[in-house]
N, C-alpha and C. Protein backbone atom coordinates (compact mmCIF):
# COMPACT_ATOMS: atom_id res chain seq x y z
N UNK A 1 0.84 -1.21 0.00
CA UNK A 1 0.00 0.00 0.00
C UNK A 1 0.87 1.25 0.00
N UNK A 2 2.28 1.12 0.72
CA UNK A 2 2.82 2.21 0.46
C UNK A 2 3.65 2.79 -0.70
N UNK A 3 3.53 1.68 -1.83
CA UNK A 3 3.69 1.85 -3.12
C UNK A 3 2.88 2.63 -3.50
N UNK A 4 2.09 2.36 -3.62
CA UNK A 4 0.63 3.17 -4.48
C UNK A 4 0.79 4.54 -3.77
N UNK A 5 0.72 4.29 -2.34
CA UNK A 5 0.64 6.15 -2.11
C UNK A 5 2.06 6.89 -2.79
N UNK A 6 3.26 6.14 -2.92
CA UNK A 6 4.41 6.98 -3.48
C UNK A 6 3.91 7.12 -4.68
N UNK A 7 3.39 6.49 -5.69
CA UNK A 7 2.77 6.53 -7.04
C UNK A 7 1.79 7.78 -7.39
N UNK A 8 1.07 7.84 -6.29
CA UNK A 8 -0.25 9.02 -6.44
C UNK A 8 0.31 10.19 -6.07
N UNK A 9 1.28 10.43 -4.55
CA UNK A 9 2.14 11.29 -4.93
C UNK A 9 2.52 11.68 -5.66
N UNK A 10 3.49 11.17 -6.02
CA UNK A 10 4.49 12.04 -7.49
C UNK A 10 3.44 11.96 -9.02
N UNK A 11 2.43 11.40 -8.96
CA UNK A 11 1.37 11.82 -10.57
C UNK A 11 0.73 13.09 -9.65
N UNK A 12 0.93 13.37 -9.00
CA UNK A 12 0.03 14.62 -8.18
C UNK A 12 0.75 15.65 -8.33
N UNK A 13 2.26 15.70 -7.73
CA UNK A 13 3.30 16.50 -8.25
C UNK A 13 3.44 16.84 -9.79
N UNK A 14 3.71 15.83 -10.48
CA UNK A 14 4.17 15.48 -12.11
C UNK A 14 3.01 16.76 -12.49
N UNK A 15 1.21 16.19 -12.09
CA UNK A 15 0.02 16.52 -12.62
C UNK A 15 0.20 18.04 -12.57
N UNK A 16 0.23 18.46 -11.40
CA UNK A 16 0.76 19.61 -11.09
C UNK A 16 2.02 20.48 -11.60
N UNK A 17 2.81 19.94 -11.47
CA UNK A 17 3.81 21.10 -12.74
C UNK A 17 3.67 21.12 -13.83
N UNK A 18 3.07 19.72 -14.51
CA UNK A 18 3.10 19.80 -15.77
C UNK A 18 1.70 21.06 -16.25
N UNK A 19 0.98 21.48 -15.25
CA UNK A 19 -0.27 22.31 -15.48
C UNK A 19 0.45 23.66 -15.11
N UNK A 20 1.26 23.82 -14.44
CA UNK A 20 1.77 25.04 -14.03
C UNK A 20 2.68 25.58 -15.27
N UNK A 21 3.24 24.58 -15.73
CA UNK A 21 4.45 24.57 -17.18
C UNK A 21 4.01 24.60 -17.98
N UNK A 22 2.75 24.00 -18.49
CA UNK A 22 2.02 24.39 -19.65
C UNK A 22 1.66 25.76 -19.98
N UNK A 23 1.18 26.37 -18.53
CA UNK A 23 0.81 27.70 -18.87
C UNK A 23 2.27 28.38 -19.58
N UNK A 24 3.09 27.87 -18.70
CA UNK A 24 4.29 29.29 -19.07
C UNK A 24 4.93 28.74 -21.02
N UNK A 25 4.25 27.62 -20.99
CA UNK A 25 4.70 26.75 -22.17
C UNK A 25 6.16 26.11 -21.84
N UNK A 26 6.55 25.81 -20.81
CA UNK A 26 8.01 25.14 -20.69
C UNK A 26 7.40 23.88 -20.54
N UNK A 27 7.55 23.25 -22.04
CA UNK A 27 7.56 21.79 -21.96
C UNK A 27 8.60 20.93 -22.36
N UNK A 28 10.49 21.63 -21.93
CA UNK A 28 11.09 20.84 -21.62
C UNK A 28 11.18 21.32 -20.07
N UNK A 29 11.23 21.77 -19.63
CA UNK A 29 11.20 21.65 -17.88
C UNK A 29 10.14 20.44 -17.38
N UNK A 30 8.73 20.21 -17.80
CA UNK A 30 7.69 19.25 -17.09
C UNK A 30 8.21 17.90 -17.75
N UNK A 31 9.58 18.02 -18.67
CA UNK A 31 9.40 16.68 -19.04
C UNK A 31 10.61 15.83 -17.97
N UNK A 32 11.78 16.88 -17.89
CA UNK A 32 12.81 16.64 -17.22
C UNK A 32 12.17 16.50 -15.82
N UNK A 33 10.98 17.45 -15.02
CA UNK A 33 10.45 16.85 -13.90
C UNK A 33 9.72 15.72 -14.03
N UNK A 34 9.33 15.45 -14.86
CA UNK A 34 8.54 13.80 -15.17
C UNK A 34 9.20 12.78 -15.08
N UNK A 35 10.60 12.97 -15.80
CA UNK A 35 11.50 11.73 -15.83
C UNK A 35 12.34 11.91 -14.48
N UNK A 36 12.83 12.71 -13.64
CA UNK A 36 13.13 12.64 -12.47
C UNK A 36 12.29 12.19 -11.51
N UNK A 37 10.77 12.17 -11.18
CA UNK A 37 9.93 11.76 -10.70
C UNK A 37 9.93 10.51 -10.88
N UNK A 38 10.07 9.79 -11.91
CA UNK A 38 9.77 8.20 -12.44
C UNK A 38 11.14 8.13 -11.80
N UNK A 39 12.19 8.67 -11.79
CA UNK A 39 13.50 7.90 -11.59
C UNK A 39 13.20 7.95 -10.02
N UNK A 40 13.11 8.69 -8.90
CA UNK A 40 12.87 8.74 -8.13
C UNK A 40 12.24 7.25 -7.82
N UNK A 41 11.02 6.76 -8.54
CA UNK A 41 9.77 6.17 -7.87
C UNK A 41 10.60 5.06 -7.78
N UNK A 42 11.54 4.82 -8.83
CA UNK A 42 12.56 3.29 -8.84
C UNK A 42 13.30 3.06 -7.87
N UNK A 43 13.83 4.10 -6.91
CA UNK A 43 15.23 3.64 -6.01
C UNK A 43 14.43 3.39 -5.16
């Protein structure tokens, strides 16, 4: 169970910048936080 909550976390985060970055249009910044997030979820 405490998988899943690290999972919903960081798509909550991810969900969230990537909406904050869209506005400013930096969609290489939400991608580099996306793939740091996934790398994160692995260790």
């Amino acid at each position: 169970m405490k998988d899943f909550s690290l999972l919903a976390e960081a798509i909550r985060k991810v969900t969230e910048t990537e909406l904050i970055s869209f506005e400013k249009h930096d969609f290489d910044k939400t991608r580099e936080i996306m793939l740091f997030s996934l790398g994160e979820l692995d260790n």
